[in-house]
PDB file of N, CA and C in Angstrom:
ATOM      1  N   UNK A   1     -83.954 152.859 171.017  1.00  0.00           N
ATOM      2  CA  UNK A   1     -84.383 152.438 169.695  1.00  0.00           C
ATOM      3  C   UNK A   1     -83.237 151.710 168.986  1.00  0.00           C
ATOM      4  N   UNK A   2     -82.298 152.248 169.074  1.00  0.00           N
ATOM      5  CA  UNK A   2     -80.851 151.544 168.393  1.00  0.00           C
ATOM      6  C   UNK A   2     -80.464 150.372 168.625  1.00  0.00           C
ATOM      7  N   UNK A   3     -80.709 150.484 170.198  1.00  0.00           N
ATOM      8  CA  UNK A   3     -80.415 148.972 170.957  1.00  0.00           C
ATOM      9  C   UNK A   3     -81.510 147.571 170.958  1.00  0.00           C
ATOM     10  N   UNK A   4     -82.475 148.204 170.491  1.00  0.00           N
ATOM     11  CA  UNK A   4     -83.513 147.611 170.337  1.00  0.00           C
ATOM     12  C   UNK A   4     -83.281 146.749 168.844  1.00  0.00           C
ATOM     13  N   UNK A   5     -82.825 147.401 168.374  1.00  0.00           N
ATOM     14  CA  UNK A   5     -82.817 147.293 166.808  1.00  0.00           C
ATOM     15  C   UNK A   5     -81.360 146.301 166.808  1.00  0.00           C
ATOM     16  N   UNK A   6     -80.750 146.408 167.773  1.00  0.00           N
ATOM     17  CA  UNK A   6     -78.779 145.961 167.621  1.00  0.00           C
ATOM     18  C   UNK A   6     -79.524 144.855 168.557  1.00  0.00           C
ATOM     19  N   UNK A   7     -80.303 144.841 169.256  1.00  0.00           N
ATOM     20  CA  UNK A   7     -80.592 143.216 170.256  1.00  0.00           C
ATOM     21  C   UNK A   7     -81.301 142.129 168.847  1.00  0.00           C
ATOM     22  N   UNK A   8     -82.449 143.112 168.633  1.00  0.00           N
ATOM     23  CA  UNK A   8     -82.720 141.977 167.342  1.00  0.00           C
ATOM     24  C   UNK A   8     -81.990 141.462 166.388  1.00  0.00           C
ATOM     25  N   UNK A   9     -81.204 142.332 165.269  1.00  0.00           N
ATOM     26  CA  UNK A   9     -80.225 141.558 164.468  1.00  0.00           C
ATOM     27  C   UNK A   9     -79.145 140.528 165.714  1.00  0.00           C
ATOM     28  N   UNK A  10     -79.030 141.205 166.303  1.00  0.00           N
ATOM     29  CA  UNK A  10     -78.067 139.936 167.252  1.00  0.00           C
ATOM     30  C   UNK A  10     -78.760 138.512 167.745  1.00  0.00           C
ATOM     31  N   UNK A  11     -80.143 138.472 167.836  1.00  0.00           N
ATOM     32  CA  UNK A  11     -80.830 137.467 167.983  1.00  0.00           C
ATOM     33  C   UNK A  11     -81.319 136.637 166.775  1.00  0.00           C
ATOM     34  N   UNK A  12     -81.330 137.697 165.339  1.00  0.00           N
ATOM     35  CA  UNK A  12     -81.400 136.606 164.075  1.00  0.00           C
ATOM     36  C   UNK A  12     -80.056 136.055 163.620  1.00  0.00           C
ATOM     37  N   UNK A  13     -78.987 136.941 163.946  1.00  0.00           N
ATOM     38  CA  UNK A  13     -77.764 135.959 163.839  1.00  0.00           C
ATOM     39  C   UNK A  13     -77.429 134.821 164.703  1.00  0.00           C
ATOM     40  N   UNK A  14     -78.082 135.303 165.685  1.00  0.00           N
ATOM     41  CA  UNK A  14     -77.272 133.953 166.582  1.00  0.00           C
ATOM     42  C   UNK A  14     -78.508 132.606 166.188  1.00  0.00           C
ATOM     43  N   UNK A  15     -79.578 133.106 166.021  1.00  0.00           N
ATOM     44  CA  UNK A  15     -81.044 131.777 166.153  1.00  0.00           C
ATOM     45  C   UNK A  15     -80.540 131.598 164.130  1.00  0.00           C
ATOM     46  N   UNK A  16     -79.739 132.176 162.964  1.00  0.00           N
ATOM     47  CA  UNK A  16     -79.213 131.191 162.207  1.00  0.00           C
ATOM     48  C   UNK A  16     -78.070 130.594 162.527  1.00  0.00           C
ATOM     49  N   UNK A  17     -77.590 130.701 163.209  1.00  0.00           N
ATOM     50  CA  UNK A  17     -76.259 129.957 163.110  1.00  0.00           C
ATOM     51  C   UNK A  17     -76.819 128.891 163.979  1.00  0.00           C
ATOM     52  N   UNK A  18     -77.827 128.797 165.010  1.00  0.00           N
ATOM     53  CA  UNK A  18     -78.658 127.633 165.478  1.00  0.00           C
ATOM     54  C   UNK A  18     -78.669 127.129 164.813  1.00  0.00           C
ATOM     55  N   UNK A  19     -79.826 127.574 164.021  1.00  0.00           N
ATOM     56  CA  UNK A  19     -80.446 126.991 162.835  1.00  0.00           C
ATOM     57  C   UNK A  19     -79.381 125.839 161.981  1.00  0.00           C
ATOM     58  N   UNK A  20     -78.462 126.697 161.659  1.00  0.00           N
ATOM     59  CA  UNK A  20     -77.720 125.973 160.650  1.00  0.00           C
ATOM     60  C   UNK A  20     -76.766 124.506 161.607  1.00  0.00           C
ATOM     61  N   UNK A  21     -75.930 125.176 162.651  1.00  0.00           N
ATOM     62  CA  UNK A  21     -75.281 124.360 163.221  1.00  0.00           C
ATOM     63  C   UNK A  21     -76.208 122.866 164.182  1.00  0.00           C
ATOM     64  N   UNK A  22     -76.951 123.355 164.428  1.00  0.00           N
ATOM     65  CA  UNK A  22     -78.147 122.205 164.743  1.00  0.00           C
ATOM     66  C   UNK A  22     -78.300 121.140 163.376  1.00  0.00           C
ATOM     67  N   UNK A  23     -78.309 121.612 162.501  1.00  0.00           N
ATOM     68  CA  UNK A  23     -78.734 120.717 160.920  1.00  0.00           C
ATOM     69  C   UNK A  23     -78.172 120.284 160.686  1.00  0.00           C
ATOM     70  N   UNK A  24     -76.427 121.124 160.622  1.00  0.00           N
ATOM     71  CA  UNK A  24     -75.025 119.924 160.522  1.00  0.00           C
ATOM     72  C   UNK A  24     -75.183 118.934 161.718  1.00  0.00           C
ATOM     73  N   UNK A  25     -75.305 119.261 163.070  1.00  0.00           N
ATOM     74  CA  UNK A  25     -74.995 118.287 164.129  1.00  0.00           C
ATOM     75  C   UNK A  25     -76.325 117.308 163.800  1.00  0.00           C
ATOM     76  N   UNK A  26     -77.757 117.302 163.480  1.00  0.00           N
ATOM     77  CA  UNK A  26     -77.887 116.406 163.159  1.00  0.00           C
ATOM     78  C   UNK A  26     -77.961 114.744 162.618  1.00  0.00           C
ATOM     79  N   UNK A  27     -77.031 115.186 161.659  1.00  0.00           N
ATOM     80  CA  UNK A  27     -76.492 114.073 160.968  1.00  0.00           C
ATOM     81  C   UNK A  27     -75.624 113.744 161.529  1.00  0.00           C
ATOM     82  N   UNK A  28     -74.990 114.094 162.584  1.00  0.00           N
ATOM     83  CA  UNK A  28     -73.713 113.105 163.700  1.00  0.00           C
ATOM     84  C   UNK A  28     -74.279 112.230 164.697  1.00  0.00           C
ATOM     85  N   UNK A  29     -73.400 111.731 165.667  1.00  0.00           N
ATOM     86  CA  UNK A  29     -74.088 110.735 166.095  1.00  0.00           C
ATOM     87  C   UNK A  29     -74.207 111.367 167.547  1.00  0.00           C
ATOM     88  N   UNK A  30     -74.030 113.492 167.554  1.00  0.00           N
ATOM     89  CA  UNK A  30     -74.575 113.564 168.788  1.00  0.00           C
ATOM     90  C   UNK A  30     -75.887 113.994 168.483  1.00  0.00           C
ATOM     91  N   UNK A  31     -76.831 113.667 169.676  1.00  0.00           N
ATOM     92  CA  UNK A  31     -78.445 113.690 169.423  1.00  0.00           C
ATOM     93  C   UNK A  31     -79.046 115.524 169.850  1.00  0.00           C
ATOM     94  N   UNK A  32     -77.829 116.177 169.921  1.00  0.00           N
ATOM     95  CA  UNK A  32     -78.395 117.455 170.350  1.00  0.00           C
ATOM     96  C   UNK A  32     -78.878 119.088 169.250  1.00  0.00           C
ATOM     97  N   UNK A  33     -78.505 118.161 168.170  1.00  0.00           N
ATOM     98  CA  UNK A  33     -79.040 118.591 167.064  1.00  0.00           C
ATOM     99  C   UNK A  33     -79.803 119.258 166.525  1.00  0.00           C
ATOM    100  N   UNK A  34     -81.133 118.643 167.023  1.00  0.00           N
ATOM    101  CA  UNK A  34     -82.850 118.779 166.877  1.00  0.00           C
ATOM    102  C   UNK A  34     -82.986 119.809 168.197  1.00  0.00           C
ATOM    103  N   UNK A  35     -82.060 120.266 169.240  1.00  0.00           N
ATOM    104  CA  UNK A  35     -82.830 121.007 170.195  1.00  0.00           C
ATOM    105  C   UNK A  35     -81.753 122.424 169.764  1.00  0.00           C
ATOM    106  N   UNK A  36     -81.052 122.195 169.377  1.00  0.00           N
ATOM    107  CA  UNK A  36     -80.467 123.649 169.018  1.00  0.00           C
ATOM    108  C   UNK A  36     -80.822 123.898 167.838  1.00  0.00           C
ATOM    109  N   UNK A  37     -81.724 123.087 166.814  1.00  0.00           N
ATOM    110  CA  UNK A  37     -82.563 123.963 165.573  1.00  0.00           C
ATOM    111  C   UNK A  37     -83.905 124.516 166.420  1.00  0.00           C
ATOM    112  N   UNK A  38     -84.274 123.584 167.291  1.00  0.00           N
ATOM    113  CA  UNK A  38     -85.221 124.964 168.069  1.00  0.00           C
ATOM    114  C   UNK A  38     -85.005 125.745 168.714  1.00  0.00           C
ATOM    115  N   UNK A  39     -84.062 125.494 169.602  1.00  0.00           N
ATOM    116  CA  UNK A  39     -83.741 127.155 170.157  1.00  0.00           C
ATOM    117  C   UNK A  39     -83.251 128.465 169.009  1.00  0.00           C
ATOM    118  N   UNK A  40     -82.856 127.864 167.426  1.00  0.00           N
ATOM    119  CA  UNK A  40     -82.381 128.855 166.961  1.00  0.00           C
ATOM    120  C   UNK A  40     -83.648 129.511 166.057  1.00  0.00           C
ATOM    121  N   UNK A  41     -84.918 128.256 166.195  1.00  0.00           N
ATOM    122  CA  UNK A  41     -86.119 128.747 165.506  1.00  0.00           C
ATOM    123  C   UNK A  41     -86.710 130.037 166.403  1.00  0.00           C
ATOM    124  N   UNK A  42     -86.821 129.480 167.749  1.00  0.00           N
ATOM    125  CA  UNK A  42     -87.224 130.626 169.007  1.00  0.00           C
ATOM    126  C   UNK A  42     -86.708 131.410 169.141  1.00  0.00           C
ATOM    127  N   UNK A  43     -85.588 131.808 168.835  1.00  0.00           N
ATOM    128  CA  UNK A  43     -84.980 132.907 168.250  1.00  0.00           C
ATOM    129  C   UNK A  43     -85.019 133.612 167.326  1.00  0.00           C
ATOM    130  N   UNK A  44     -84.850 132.939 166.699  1.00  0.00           N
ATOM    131  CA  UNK A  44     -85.370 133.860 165.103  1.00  0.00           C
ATOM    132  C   UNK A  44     -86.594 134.101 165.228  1.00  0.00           C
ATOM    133  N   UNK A  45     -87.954 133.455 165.598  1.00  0.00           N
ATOM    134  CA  UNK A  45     -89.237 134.257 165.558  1.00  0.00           C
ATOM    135  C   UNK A  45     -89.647 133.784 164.363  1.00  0.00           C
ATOM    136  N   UNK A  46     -91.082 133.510 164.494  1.00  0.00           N
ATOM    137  CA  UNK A  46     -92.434 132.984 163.730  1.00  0.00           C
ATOM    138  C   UNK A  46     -92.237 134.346 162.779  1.00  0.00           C
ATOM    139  N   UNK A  47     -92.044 135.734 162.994  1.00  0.00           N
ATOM    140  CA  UNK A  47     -92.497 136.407 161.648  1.00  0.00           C
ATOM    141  C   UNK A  47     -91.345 136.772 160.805  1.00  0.00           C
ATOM    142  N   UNK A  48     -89.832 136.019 161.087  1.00  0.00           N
ATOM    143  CA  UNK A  48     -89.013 135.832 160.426  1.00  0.00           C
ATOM    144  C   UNK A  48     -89.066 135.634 158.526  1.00  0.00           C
ATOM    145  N   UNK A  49     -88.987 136.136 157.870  1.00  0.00           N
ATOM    146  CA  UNK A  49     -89.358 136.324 156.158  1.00  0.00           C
ATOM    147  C   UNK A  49     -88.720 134.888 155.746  1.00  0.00           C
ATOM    148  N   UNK A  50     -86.990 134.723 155.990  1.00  0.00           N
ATOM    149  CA  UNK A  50     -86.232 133.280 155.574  1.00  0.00           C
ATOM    150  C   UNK A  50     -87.038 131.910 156.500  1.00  0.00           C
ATOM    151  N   UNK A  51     -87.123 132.113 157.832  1.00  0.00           N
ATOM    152  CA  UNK A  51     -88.291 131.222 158.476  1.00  0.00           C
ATOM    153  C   UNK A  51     -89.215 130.802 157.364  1.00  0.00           C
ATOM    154  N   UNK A  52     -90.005 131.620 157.306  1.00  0.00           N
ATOM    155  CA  UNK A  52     -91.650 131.341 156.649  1.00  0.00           C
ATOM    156  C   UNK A  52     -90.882 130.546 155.298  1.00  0.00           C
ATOM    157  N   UNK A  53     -90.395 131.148 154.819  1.00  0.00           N
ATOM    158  CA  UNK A  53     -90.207 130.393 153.271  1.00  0.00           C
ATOM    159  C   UNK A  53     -89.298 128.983 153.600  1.00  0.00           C
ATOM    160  N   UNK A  54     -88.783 128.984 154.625  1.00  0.00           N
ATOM    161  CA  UNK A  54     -87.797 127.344 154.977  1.00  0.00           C
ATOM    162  C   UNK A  54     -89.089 126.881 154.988  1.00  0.00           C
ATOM    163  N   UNK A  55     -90.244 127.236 155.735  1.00  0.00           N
ATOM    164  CA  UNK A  55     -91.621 125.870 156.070  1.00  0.00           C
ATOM    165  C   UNK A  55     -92.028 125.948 154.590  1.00  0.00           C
ATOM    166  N   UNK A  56     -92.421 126.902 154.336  1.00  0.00           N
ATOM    167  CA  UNK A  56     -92.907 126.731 153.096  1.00  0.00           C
ATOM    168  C   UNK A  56     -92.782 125.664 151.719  1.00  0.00           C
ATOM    169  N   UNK A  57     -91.180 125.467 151.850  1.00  0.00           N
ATOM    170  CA  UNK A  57     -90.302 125.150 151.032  1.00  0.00           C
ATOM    171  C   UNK A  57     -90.791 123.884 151.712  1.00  0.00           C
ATOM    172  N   UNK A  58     -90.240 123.261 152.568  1.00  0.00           N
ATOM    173  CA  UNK A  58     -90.452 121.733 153.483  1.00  0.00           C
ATOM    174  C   UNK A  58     -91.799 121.719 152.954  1.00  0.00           C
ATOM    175  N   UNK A  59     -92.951 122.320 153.580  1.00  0.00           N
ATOM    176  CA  UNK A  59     -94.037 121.708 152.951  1.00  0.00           C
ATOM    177  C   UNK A  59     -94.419 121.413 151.982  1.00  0.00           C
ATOM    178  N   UNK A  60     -93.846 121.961 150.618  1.00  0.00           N
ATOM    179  CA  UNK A  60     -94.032 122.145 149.351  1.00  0.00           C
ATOM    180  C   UNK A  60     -93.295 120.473 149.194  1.00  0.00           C
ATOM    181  N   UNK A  61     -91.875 120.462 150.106  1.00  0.00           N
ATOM    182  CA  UNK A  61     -91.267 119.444 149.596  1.00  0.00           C
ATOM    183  C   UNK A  61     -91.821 117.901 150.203  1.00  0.00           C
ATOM    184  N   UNK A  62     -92.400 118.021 151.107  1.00  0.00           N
ATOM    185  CA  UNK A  62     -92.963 116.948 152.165  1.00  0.00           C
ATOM    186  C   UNK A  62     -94.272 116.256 151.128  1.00  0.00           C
ATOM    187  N   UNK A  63     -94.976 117.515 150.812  1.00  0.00           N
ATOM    188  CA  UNK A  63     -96.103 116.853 150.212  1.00  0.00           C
ATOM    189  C   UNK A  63     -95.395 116.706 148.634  1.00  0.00           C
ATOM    190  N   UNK A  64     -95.175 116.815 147.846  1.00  0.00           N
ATOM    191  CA  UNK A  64     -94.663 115.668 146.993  1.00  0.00           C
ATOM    192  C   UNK A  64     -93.816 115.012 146.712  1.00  0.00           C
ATOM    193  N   UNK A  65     -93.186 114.780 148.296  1.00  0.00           N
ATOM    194  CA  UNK A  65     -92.714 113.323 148.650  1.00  0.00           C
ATOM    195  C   UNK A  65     -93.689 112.557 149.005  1.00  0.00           C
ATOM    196  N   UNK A  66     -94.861 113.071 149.321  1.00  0.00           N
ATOM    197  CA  UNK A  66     -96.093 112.030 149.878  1.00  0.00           C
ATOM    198  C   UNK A  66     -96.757 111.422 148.900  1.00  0.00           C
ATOM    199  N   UNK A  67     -96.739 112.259 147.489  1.00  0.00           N
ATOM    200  CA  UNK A  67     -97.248 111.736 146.537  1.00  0.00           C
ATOM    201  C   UNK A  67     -96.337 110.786 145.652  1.00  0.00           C
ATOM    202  N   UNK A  68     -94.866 109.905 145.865  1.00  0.00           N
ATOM    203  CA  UNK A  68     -94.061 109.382 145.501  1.00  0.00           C
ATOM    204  C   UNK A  68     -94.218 108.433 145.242  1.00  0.00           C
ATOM    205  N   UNK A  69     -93.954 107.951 144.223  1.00  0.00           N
ATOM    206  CA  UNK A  69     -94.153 106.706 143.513  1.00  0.00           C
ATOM    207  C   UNK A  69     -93.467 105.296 144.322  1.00  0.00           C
ATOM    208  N   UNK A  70     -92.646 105.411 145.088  1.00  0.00           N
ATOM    209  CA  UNK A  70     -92.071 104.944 146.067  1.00  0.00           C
ATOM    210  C   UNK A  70     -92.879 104.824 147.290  1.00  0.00           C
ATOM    211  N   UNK A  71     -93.116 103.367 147.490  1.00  0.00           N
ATOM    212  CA  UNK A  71     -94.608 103.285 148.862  1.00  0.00           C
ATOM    213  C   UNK A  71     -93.316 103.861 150.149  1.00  0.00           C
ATOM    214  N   UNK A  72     -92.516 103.493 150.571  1.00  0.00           N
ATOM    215  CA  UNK A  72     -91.848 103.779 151.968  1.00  0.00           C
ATOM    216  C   UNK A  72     -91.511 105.241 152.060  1.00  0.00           C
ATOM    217  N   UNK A  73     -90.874 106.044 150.401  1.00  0.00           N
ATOM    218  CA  UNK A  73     -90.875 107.260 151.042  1.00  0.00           C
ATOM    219  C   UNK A  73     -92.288 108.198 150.807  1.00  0.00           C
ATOM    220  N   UNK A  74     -93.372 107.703 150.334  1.00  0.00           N
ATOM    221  CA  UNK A  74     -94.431 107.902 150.160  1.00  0.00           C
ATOM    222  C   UNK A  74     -94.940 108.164 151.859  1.00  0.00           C
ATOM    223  N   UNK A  75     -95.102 106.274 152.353  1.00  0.00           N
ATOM    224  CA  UNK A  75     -95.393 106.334 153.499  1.00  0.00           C
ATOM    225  C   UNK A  75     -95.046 107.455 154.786  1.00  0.00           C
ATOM    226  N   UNK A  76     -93.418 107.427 154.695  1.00  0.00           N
ATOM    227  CA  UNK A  76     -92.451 107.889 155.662  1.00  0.00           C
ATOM    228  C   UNK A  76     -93.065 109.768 155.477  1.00  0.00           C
ATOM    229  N   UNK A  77     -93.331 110.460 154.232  1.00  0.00           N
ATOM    230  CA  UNK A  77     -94.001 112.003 153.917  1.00  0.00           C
ATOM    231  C   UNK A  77     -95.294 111.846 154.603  1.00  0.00           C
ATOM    232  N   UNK A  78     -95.705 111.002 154.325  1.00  0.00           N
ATOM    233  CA  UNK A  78     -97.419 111.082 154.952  1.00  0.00           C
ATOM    234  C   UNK A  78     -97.349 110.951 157.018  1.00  0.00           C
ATOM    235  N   UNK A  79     -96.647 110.279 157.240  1.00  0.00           N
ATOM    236  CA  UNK A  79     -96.457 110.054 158.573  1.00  0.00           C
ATOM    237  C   UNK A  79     -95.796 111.383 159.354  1.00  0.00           C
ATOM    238  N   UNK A  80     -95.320 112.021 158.199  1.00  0.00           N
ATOM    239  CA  UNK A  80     -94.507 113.272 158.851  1.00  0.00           C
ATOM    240  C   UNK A  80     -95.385 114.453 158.778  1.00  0.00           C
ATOM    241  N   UNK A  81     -95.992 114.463 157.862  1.00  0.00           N
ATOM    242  CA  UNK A  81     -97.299 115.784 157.677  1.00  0.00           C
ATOM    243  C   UNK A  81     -98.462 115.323 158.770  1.00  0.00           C
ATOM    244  N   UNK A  82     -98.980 114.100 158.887  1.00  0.00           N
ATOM    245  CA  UNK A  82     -99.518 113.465 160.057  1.00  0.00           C
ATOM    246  C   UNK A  82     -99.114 114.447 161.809  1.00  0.00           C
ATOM    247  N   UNK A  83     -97.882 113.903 161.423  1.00  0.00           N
ATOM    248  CA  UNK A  83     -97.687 114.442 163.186  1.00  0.00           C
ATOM    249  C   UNK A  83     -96.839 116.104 163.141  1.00  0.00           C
ATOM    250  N   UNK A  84     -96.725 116.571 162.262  1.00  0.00           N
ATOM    251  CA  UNK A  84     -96.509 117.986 161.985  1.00  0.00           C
ATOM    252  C   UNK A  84     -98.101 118.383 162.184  1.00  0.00           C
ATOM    253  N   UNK A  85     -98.955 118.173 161.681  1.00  0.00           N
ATOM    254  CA  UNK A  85    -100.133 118.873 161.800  1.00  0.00           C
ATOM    255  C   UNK A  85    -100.875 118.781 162.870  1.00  0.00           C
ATOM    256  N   UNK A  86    -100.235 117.621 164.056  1.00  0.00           N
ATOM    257  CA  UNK A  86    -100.908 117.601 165.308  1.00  0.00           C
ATOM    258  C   UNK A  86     -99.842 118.116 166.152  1.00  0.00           C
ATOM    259  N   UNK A  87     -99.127 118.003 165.829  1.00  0.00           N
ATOM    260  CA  UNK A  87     -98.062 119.312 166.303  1.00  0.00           C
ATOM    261  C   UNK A  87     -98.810 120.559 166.347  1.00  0.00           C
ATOM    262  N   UNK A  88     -98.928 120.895 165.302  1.00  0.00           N
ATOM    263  CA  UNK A  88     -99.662 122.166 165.376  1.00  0.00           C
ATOM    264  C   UNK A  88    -100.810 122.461 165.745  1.00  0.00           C
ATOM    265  N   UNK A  89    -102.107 121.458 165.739  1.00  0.00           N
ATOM    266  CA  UNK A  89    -102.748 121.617 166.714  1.00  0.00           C
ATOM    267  C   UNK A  89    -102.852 121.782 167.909  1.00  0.00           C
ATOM    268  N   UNK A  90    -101.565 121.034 168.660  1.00  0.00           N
ATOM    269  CA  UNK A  90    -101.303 120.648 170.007  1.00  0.00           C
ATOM    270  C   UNK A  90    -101.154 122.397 170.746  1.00  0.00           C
ATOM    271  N   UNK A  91    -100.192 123.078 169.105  1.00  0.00           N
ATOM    272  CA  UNK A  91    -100.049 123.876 169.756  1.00  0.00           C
ATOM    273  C   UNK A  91    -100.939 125.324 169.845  1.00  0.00           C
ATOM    274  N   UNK A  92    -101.725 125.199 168.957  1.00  0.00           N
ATOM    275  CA  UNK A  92    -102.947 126.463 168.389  1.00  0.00           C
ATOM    276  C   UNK A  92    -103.999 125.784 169.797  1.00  0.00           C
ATOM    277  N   UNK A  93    -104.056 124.828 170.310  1.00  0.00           N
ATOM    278  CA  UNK A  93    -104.630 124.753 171.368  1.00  0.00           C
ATOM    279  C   UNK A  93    -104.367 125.052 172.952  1.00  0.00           C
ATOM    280  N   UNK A  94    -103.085 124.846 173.108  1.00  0.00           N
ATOM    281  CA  UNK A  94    -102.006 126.039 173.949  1.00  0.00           C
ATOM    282  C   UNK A  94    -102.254 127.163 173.699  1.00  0.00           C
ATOM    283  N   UNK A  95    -101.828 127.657 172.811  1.00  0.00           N
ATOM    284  CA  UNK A  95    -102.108 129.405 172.800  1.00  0.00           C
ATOM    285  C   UNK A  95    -103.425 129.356 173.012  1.00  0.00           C
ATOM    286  N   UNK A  96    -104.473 129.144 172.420  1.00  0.00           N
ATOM    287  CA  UNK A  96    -105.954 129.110 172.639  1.00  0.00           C
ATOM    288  C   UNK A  96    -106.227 129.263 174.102  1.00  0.00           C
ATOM    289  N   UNK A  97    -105.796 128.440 174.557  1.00  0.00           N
ATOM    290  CA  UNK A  97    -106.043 128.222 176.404  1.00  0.00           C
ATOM    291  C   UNK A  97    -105.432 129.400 176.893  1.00  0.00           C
ATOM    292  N   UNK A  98    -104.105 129.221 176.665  1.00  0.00           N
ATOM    293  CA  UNK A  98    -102.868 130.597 177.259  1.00  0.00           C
ATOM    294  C   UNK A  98    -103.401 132.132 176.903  1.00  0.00           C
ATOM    295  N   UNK A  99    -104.462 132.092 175.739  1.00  0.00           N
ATOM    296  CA  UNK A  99    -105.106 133.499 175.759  1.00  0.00           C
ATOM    297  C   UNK A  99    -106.286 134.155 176.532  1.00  0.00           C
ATOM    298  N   UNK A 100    -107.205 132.645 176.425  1.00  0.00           N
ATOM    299  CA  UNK A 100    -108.469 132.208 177.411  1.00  0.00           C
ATOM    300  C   UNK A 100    -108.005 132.907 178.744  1.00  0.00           C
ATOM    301  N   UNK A 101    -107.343 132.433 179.028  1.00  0.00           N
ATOM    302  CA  UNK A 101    -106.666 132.575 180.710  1.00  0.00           C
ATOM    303  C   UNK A 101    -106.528 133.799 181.069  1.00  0.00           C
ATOM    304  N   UNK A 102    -105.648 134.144 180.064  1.00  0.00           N
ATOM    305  CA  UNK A 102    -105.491 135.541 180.505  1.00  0.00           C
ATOM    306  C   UNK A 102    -106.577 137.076 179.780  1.00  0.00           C
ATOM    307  N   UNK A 103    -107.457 136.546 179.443  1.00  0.00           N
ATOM    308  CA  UNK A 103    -108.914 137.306 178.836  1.00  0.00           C
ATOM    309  C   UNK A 103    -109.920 137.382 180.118  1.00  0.00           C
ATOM    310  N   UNK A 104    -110.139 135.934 180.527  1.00  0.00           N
ATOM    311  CA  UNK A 104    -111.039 135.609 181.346  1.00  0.00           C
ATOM    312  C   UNK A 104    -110.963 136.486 183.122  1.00  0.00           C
ATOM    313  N   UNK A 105    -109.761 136.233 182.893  1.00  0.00           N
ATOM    314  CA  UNK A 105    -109.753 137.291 184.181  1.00  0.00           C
ATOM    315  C   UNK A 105    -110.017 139.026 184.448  1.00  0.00           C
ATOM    316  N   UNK A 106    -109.833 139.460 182.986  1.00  0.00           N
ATOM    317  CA  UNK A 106    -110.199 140.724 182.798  1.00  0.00           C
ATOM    318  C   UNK A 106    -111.621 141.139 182.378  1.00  0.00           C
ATOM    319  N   UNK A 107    -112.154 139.995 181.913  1.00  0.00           N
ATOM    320  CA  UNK A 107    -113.319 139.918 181.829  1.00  0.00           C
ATOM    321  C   UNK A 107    -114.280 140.213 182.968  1.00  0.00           C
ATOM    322  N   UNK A 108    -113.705 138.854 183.618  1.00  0.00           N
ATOM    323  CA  UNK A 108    -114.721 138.779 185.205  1.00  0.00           C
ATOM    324  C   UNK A 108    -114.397 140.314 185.957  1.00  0.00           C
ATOM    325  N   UNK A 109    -113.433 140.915 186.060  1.00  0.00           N
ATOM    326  CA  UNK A 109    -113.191 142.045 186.355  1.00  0.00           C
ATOM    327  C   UNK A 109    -113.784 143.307 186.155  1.00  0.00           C
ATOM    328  N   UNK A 110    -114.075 142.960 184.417  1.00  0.00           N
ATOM    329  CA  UNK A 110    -115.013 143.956 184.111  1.00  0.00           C
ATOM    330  C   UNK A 110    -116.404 143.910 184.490  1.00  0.00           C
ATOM    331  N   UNK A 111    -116.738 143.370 184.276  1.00  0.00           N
ATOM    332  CA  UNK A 111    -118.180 142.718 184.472  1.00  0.00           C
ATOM    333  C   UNK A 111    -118.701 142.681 186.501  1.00  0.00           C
ATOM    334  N   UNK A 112    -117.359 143.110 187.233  1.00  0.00           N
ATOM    335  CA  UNK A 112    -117.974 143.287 188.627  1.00  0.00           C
ATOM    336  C   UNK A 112    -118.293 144.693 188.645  1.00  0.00           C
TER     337      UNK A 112
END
């Protein structure tokens, strides 16, 4: 139980310092940036409390940048909620399948 508990805080520290050090490297001109803010998101975990409120916050901030009086950064918010949301379809349709799969076989199982 202890260790259980000492593996997780060790996995939300290390997936922020992802987090964070991915965001600085960003803005440099190495491109590896964007893959160590996801490994530090996959780490930290979808039911992460600071997670949820970072999207939250972005979305809050994305959409009224979309509503900006400014057509390019208007445009540039709308293009990003665009492919964020088929992002997320792409991926609620993965899991969808990835659950299918593994239902269906216990199913047919039952049912002999």
């Amino acid at each position: 139980m202890m260790l259980a508990q000492a593996i997780r805080l060790l996995r939300t520290i290390i997936g922020w310092i992802c987090i964070i050090g991915g965001l600085l490297l960003s803005i440099s001109p190495i491109p590896f940036g964007f893959l160590i803010v996801i490994a530090g998101i996959l780490l930290v975990g979808p039911r992460d409390r600071g997670l949820r409120r970072m999207r939250a916050w972005w979305n809050r901030a994305i959409r009224s940048l979309a509503s900006s009086s400014m057509p390019f950064v208007a445009a540039l918010a709308q293009r990003i909620i665009s492919f964020q949301s088929s992002i997320e379809q792409r991926i609620r349709q993965s899991m969808a399948t990835r659950s299918s799969s593994r239902i269906a076989p216990r199913r047919a199982a039952a049912e002999e």
